[in-house]
Protein backbone atom coordinates (compact mmCIF):
# COMPACT_ATOMS: atom_id res chain seq x y z
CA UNK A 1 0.00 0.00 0.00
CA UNK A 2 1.46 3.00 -1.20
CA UNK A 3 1.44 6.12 1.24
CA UNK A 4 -0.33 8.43 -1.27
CA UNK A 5 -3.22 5.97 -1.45
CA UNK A 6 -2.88 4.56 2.00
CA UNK A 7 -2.71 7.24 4.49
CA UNK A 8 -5.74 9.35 3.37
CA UNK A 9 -8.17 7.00 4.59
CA UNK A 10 -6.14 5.98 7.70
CA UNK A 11 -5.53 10.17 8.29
CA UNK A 12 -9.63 10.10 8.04
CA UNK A 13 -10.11 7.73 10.04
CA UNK A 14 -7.93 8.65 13.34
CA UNK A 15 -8.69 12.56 13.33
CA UNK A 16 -12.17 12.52 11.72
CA UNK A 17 -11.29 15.11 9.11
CA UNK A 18 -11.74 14.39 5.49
CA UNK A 19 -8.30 14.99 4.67
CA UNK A 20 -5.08 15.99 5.81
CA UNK A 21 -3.20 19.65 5.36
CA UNK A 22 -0.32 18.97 2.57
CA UNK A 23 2.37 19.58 5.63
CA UNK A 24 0.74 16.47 7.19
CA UNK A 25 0.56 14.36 3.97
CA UNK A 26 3.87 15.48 3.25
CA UNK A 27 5.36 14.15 6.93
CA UNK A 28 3.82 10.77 6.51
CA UNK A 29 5.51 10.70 2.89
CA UNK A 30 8.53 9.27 3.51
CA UNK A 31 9.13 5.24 3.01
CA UNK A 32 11.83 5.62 6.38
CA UNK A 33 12.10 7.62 9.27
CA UNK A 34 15.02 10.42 9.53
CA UNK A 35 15.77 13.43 11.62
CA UNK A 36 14.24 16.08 11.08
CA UNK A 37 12.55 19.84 11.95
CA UNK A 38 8.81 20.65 12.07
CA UNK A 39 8.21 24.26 12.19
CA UNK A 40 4.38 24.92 11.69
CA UNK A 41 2.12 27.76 13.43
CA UNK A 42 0.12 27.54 16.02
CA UNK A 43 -3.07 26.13 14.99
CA UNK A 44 -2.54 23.83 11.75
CA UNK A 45 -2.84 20.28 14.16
CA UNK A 46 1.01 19.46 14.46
CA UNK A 47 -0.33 16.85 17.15
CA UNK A 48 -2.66 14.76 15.06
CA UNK A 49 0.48 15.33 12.00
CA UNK A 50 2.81 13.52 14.01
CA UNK A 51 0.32 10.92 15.31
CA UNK A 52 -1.29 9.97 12.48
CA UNK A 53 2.47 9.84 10.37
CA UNK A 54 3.68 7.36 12.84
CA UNK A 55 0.95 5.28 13.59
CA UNK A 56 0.43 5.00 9.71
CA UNK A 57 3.66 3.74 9.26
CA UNK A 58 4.39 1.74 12.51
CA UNK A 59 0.71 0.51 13.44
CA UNK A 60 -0.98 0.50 10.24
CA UNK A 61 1.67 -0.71 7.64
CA UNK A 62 4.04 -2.79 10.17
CA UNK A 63 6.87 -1.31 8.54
CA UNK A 64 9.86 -1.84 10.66
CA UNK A 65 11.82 0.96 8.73
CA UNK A 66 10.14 3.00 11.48
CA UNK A 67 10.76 2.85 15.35
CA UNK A 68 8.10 0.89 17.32
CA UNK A 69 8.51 3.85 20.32
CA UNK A 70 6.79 7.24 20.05
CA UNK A 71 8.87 9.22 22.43
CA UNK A 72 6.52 12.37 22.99
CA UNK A 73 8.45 14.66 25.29
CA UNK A 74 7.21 18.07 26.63
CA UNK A 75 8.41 20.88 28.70
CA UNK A 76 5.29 21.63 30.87
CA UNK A 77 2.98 18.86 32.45
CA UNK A 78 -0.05 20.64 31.03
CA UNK A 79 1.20 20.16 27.78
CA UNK A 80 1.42 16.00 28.71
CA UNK A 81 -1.90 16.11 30.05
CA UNK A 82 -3.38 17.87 26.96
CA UNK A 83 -1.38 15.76 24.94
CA UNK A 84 -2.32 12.57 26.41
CA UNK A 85 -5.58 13.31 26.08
CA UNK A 86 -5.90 13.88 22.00
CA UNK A 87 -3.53 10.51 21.50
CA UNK A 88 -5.66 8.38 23.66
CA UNK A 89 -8.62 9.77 21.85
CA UNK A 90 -6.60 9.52 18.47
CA UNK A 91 -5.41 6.29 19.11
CA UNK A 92 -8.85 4.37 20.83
CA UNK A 93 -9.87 4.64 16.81
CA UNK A 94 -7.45 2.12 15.94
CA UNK A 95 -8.26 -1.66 15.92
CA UNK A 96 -7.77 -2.92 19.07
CA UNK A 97 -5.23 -5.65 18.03
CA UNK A 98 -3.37 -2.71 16.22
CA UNK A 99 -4.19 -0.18 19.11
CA UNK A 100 -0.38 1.04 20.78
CA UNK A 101 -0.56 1.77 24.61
CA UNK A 102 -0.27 5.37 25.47
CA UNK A 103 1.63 5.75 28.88
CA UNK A 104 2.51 8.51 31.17
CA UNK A 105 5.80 9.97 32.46
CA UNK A 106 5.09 12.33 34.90
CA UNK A 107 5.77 13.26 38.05
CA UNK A 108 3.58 12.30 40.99
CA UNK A 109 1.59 10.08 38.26
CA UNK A 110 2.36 6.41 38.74
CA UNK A 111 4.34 5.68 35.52
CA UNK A 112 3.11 1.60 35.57
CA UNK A 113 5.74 -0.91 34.47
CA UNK A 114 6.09 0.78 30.94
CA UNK A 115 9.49 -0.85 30.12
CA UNK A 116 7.61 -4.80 30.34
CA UNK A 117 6.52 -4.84 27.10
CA UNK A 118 9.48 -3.92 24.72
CA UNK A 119 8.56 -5.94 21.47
CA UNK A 120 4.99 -4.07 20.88
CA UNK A 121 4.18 -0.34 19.44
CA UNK A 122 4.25 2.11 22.52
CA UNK A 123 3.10 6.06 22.28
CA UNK A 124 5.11 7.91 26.10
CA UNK A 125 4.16 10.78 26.85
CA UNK A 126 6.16 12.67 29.44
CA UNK A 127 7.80 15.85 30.53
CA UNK A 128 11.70 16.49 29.85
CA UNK A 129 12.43 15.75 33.25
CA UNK A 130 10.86 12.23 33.23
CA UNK A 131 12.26 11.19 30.15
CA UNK A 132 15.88 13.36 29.38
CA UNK A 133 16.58 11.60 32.98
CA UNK A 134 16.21 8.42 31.37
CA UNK A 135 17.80 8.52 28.47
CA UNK A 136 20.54 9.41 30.47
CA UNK A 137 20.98 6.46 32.16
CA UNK A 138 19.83 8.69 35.79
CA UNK A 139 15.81 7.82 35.77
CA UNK A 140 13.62 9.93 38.32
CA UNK A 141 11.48 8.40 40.69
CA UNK A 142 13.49 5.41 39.31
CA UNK A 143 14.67 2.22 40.96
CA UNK A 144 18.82 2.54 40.23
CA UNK A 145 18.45 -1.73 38.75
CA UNK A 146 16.15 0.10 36.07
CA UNK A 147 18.02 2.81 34.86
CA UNK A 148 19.85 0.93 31.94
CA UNK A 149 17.00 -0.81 30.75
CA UNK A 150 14.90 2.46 30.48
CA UNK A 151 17.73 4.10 28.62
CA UNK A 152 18.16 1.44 26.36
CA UNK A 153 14.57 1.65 25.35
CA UNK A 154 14.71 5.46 24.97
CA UNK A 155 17.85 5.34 22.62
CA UNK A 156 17.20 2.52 20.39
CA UNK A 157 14.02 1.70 17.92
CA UNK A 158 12.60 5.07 19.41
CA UNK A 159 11.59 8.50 17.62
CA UNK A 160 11.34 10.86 19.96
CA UNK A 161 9.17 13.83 19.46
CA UNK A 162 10.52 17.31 21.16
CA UNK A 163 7.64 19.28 21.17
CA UNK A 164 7.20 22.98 22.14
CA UNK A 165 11.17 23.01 22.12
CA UNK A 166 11.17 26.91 23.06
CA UNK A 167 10.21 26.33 26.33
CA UNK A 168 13.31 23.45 27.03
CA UNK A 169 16.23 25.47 27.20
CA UNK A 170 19.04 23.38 28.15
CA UNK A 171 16.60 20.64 27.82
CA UNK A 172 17.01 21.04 23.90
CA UNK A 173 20.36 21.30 23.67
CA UNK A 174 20.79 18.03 25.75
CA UNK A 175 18.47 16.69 23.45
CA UNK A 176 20.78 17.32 19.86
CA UNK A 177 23.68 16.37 21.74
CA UNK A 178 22.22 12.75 22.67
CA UNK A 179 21.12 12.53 18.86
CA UNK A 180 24.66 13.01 17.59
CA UNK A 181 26.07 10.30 19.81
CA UNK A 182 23.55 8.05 18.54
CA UNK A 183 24.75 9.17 14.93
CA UNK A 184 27.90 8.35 16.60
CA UNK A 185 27.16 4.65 17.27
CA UNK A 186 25.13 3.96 14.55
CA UNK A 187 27.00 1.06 13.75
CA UNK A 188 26.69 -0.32 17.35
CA UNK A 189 23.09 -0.47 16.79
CA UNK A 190 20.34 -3.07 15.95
CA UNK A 191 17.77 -0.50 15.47
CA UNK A 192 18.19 3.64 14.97
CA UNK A 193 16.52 5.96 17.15
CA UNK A 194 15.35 9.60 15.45
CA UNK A 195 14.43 13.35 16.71
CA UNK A 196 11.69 15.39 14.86
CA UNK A 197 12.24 18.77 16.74
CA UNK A 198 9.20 20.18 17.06
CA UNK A 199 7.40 24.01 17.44
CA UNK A 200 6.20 27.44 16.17
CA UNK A 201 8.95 29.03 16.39
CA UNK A 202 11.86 26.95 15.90
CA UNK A 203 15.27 27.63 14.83
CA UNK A 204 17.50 25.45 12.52
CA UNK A 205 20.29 27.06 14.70
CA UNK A 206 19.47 26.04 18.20
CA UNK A 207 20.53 22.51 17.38
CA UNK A 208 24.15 23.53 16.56
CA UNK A 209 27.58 23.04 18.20
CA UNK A 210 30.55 21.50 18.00
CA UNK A 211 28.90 17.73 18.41
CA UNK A 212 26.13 17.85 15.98
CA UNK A 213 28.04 20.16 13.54
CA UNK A 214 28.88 17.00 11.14
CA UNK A 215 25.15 15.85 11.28
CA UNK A 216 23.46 19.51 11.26
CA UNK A 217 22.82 20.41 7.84
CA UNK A 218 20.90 16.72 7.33
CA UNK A 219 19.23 16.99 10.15
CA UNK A 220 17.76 20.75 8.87
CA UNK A 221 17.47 20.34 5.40
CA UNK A 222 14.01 20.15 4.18
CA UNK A 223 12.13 20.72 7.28
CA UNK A 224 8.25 20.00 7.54
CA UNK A 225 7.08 23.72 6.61
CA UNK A 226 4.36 24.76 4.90
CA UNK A 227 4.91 26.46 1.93
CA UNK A 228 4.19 30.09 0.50
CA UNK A 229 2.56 28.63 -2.23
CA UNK A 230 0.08 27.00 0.37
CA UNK A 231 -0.25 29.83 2.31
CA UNK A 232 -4.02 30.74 2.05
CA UNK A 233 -7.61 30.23 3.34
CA UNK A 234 -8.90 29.01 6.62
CA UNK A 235 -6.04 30.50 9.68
CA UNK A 236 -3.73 32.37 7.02
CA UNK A 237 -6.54 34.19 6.40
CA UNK A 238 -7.36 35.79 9.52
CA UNK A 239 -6.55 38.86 10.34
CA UNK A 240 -5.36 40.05 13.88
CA UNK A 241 -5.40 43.79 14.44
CA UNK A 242 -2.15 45.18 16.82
CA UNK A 243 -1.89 47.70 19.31
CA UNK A 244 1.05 48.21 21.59
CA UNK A 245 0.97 50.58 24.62
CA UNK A 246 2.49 51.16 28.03
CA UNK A 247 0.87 50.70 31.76
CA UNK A 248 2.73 51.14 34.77
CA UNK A 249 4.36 47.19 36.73
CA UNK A 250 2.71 48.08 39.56
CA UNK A 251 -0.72 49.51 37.98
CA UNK A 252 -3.32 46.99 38.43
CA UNK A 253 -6.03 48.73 38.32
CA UNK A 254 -5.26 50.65 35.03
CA UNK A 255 -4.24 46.95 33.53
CA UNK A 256 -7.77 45.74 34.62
CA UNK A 257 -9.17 49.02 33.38
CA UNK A 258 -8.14 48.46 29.70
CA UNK A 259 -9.05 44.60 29.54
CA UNK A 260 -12.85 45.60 30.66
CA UNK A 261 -12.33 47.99 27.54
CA UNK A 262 -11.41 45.62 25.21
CA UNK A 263 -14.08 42.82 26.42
CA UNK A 264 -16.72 45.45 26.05
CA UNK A 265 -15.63 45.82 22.70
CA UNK A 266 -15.85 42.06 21.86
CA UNK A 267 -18.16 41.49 19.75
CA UNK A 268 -19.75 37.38 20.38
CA UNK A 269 -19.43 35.39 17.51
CA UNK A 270 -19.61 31.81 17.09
CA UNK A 271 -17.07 30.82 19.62
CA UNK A 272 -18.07 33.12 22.29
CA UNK A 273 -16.84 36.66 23.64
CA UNK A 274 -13.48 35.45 25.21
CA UNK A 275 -10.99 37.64 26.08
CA UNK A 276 -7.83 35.88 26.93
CA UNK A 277 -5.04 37.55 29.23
CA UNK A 278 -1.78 36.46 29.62
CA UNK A 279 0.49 38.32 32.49
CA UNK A 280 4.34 37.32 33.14
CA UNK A 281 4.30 36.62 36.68
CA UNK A 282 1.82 34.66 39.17
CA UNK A 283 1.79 37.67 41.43
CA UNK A 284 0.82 40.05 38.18
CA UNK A 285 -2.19 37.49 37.35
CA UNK A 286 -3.58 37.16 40.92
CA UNK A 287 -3.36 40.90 40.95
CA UNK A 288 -4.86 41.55 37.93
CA UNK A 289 -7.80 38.81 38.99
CA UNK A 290 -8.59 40.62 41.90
CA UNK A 291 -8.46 43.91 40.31
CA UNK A 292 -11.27 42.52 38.02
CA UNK A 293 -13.07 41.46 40.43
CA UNK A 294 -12.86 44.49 42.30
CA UNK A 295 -13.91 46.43 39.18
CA UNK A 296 -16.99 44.46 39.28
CA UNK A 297 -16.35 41.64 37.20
CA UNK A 298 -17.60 38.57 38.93
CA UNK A 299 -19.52 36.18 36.21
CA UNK A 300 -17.11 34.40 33.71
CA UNK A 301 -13.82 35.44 35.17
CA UNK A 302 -11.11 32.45 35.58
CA UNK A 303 -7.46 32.64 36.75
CA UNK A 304 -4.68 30.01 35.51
CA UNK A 305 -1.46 29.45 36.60
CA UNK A 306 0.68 26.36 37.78
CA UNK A 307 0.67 26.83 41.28
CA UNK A 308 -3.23 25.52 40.96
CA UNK A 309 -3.42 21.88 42.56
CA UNK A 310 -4.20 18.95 40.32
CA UNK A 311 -7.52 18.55 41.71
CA UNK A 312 -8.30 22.41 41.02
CA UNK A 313 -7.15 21.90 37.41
CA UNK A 314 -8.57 18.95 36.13
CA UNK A 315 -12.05 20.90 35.66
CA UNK A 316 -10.38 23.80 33.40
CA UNK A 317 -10.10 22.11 30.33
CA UNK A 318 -13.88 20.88 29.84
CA UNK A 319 -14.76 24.32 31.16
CA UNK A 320 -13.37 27.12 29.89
CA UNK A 321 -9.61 25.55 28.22
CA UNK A 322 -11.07 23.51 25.37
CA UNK A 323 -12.66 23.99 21.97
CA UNK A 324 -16.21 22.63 22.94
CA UNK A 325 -16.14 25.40 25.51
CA UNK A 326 -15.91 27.94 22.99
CA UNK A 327 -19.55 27.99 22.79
CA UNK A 328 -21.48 31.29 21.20
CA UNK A 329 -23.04 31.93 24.34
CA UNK A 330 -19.48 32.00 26.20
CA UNK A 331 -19.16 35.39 27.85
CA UNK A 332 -15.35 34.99 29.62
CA UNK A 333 -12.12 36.96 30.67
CA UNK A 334 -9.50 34.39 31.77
CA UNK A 335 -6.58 35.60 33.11
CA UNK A 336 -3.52 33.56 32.82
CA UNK A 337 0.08 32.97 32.96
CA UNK A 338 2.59 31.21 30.19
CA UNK A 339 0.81 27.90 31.05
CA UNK A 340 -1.45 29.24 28.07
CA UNK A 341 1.32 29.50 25.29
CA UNK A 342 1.49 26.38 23.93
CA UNK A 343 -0.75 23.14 23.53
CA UNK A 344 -4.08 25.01 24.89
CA UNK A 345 -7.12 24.51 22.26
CA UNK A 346 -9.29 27.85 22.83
CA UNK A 347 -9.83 31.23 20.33
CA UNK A 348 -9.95 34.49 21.87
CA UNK A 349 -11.10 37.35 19.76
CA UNK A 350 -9.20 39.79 22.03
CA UNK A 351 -5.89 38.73 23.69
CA UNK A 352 -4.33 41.25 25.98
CA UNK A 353 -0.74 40.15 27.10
CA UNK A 354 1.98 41.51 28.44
CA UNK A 355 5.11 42.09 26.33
CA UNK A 356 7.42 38.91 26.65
CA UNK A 357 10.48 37.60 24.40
CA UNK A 358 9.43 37.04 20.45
CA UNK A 359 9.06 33.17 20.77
CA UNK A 360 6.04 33.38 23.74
CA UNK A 361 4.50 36.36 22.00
CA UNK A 362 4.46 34.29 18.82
CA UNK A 363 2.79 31.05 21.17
CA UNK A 364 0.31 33.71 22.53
CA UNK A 365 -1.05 34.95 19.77
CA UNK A 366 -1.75 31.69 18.48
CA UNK A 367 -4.64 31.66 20.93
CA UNK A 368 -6.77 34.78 19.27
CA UNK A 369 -8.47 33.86 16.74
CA UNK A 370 -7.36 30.30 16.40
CA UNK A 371 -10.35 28.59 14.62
CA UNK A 372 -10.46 31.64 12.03
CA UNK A 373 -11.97 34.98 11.16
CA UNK A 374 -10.36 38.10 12.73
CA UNK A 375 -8.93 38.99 16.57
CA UNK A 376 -7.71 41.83 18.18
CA UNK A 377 -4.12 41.25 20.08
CA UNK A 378 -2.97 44.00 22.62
CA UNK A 379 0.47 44.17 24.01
CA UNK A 380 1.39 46.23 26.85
CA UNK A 381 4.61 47.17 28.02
CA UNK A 382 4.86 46.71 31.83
CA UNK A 383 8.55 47.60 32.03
CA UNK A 384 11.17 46.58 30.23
CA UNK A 385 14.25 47.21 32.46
CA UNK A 386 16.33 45.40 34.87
CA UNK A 387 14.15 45.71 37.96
CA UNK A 388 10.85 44.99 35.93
CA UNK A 389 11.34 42.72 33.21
CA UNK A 390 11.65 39.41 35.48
CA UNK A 391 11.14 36.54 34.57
CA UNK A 392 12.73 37.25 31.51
CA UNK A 393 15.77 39.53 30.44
CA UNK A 394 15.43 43.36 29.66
CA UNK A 395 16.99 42.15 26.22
CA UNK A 396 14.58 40.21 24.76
CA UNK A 397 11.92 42.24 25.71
CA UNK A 398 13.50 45.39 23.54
CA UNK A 399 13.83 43.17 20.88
CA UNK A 400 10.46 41.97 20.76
CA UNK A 401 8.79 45.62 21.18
CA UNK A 402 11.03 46.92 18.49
CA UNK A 403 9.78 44.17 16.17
CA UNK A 404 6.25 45.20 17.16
CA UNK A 405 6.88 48.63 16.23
CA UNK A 406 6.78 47.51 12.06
CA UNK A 407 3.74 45.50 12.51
CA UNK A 408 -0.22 46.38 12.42
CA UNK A 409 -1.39 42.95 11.87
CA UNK A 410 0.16 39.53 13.74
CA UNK A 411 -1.64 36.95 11.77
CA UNK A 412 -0.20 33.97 10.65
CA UNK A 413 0.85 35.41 7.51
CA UNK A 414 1.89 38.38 8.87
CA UNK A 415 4.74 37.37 11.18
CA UNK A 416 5.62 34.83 8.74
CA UNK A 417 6.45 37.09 6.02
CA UNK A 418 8.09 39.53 8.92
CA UNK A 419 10.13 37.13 9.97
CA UNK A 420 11.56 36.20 6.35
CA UNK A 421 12.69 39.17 5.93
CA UNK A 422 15.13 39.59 8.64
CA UNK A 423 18.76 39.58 8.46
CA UNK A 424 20.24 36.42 9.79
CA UNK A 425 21.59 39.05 13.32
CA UNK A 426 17.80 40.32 13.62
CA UNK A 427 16.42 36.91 13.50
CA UNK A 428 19.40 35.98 16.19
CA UNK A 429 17.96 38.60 18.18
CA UNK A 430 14.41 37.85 18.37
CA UNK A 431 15.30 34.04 18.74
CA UNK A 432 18.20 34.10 21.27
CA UNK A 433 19.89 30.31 22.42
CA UNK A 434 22.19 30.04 25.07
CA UNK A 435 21.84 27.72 26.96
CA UNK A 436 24.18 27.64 30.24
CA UNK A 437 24.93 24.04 29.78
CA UNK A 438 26.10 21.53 27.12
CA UNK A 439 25.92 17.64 27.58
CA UNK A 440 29.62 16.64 26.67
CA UNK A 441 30.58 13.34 24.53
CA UNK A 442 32.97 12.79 28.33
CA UNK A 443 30.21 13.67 30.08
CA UNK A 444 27.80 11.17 28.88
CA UNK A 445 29.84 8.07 29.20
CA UNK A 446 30.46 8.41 32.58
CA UNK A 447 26.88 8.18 32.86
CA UNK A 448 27.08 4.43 32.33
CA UNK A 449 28.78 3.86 35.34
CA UNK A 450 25.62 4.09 37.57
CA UNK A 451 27.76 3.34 41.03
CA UNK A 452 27.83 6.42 43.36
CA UNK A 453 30.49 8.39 44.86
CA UNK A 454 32.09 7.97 48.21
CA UNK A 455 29.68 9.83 49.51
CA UNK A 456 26.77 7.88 48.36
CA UNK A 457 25.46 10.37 46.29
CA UNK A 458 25.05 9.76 42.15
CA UNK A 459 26.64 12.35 39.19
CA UNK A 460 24.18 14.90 38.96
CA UNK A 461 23.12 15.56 35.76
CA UNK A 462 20.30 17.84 36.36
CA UNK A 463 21.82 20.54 34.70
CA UNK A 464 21.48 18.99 31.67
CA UNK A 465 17.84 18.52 31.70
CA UNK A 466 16.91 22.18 33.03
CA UNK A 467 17.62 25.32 34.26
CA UNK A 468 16.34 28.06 35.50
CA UNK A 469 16.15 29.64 39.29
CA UNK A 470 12.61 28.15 40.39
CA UNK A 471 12.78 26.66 43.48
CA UNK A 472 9.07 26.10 44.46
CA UNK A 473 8.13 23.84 47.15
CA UNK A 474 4.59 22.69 47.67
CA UNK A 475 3.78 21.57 51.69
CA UNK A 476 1.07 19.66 52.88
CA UNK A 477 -0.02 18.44 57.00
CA UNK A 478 -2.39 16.88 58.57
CA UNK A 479 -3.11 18.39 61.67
CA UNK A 480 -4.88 17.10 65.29
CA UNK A 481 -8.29 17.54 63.97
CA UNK A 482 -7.91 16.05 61.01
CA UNK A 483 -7.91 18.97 58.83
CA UNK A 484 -5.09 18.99 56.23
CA UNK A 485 -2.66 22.27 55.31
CA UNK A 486 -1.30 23.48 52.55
CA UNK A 487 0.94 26.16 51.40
CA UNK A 488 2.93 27.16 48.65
CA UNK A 489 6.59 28.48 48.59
CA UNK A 490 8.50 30.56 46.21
CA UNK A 491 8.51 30.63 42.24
CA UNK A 492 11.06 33.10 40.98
CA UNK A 493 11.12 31.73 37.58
CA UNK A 494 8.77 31.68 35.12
CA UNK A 495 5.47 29.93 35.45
CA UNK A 496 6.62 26.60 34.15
CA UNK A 497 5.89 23.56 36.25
CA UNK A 498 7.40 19.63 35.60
């Protein structure tokens, strides 16, 4: 069965739509798997691409040229729990003697004994953390006898997905590095394991250095794009009106002033008068909530951010964070934090956010007006030095509002055609990657020796899977009565929980 013939009806089948975009045909094309880059905007169903590629090749067909492992890692455990969710919905379509089990990596889920079953089709799903640690030989929440079975499993007969790869940082980096030294031992190997690299905004240059440098310009050439000859209809159509402007850090009340402005001016359409607003900080969105509310805006107003218990989340997506809440009759202002930017399935006519580097800007206004027609996107500028700019740097906050300065529009099309026409040091500045550590060819054999030190404690290798300043710490009791505590400690990072 050839793919041209074969996949439409098994694309159809799995997702439900009558046919595929021509990025997702064309990803599913190929007769073996390779490394490669998928850059797509926000919007055009890069999930159900990938899915229905692989499990058209490795379910479907049987065809051994392509690993029996779907490695889906993610930077953000919303992102795995959104993710899980449209696999296992994806995947429950397929045959059940065909169907692959989708499992979990994720802290404070139990993980089950994923590793029994080697020989059969598997779809993980999991946050860097969970898996990075694996596949280098240092598993957490792992038993130290499993740690080289899990990372043979993870480095051979595996493609590995690395999705929303802006938000990795060192995570990425690690993540090219452990591809070249698989390149490297290619000949060691019964079966290859591959990297599609995965995101909006992503950057044939964050994958370089000195290890992958031999490997780099295969790995980048002919990434899954879509076209400018296919640029047209449906989301490159819509048009999303800019404004820029300045409010004071430390002005709540003016911030909550100008989104009731903007919601007034929503007009409801067929998915609902949402405005969607996305502050930097947790303390900026909790103050900005209560503003609201103090304003007199009671009915329909949500706040999201990671510091939210599981229990407390596990209602927002059926809610208020899903397409089949975008009802006509919605009437909502949620006010959120960069849990929002990526993998969150809701269009916002208005989106007010604060100004943040080019890459998050790019992921947030991907939420307004993402089933079509036209949206309104507002930045503000709540400071852009030093003492203001945290979480992020006062560079790549100039360097996003001076791109915003040429633009009146920031649709699809839009930034697209902005961003081709940079020079190769303006795109470096929008899209900045350094990342403060680099998994060395040294480094990672010593990881095979999995004894530890004198003092009983293992290499740590943490550095290579994150980084970043957040130190949270969530504490629970159980006091006399029986009444439990609970409070909440820190966050000086950006809202990004693993």
């Amino acid at each position: 069965m050839s793919t041209d013939t074969g996949f439409l009806p098994w694309f159809a089948e799995l997702t439900g739509h009558d046919s595929p975009r021509s990025w997702q045909q064309e990803l599913a094309a190929g007769a073996t798997c390779r490394n490669r880059l998928i850059r797509i905007p926000t919007g055009l169903g890069k999930t159900e691409g990938v899915l229905a590629a692989w499990t058209f090749h490795r379910v479907h067909q049987a065809d051994d040229r392509w690993p029996r492992r779907l490695i889906w890692c993610l930077p953000m455990r919303v992102l795995v729990e959104q993710t899980e969710q449209v696999a296992s919905k994806l995947v429950s379509r397929i045959p059940i003697h065909q169907r692959p089990k989708v499992q979990v990596l994720m802290g404070g889920v139990d993980v089950g004994e994923w590793f029994l079953f080697p020989e059969c089709p598997a779809i993980i799903i999991g946050t860097q953390d969970m898996l990075l640690s694996r596949a280098l030989n240092r598993g957490y929440a792992s038993g130290r006898a499993r740690w080289p079975m899990e990372f043979g499993l993870l480095n051979h007969d595996a493609l590995w997905v690395m999705d929303e790869v802006q938000l990795m940082d060192v995570g990425l980096a690690t993540s090219a590095q452990l591809q070249a030294f698989r390149e490297n031992d290619a000949h060691k190997s019964l079966r290859p394991c591959h990297t599609w690299w995965m995101s909006a905004t992503l950057q044939a240059e964050w994958l370089k250095s000195v290890d992958t440098d031999e490997y780099h310009k295969r790995w980048t050439q002919d990434p899954c794009v879509v076209p400018p000859t296919q640029r047209y209809d449906g989301l490159w159509d819509a048009k999303k009106s800019l404004t820029v402007e300045s409010i004071k850090h430390d002005d709540a009340t003016a911030f909550a002033q100008r989104i009731l402005e903007q919601h007034a001016a929503t007009t409801a359409g067929d998915y609902g008068r949402i405005a969607l607003v996305v502050c930097n900080t947790v303390d900026r969105a909790c103050q900005t909530y209560d503003a609201l509310r103090a304003a007199g805006r009671l009915d329909g107003l949500e706040l999201v951010h990671s510091r939210f218990r599981p229990a407390e989340r596990e209602g927002w997506r059926e809610q208020f964070l899903s397409r089949a809440a975008c009802t006509p009759d919605a009437d909502r202002i949620i006010v959120a934090t960069q849990v929002v930017e990526a993998g969150v399935d809701i269009s916002a006519e208005c989106l007010i956010t604060e100004l943040a580097p080019w890459p998050s800007l790019v992921q947030r206004i991907g939420r307004c007006a993402r089933y079509g027609g036209n949206g309104r996107v507002v930045v503000v500028d709540r400071g852009r030095d030093d003492a203001t700019a945290a979480p992020y740097l006062s560079d790549e906050l100039e360097s996003s509002w001076e791109s915003l300065q040429a633009l009146q529009d920031v649709s699809i099309a839009s930034l697209e055609s902005h961003e081709e026409l940079l020079s190769p040091e303006g795109r470096a500045r929008l899209y900045p990657f350094a990342p403060a550590h680099l998994l060395l060819r040294r480094e990672f054999d010593e990881l095979f020796d999995t004894t530890p030190d004198l003092t009983g404690a293992d290499l740590d290798m943490s550095r290579f899977i994150r980084s970043g300043d957040e130190r949270d710490l969530q504490v629970f009791w159980l006091v006399g009565n029986g009444e439990c505590g609970h409070n909440y400690f820190g966050l000086t990072g950006p809202d990004r929980n693993s």
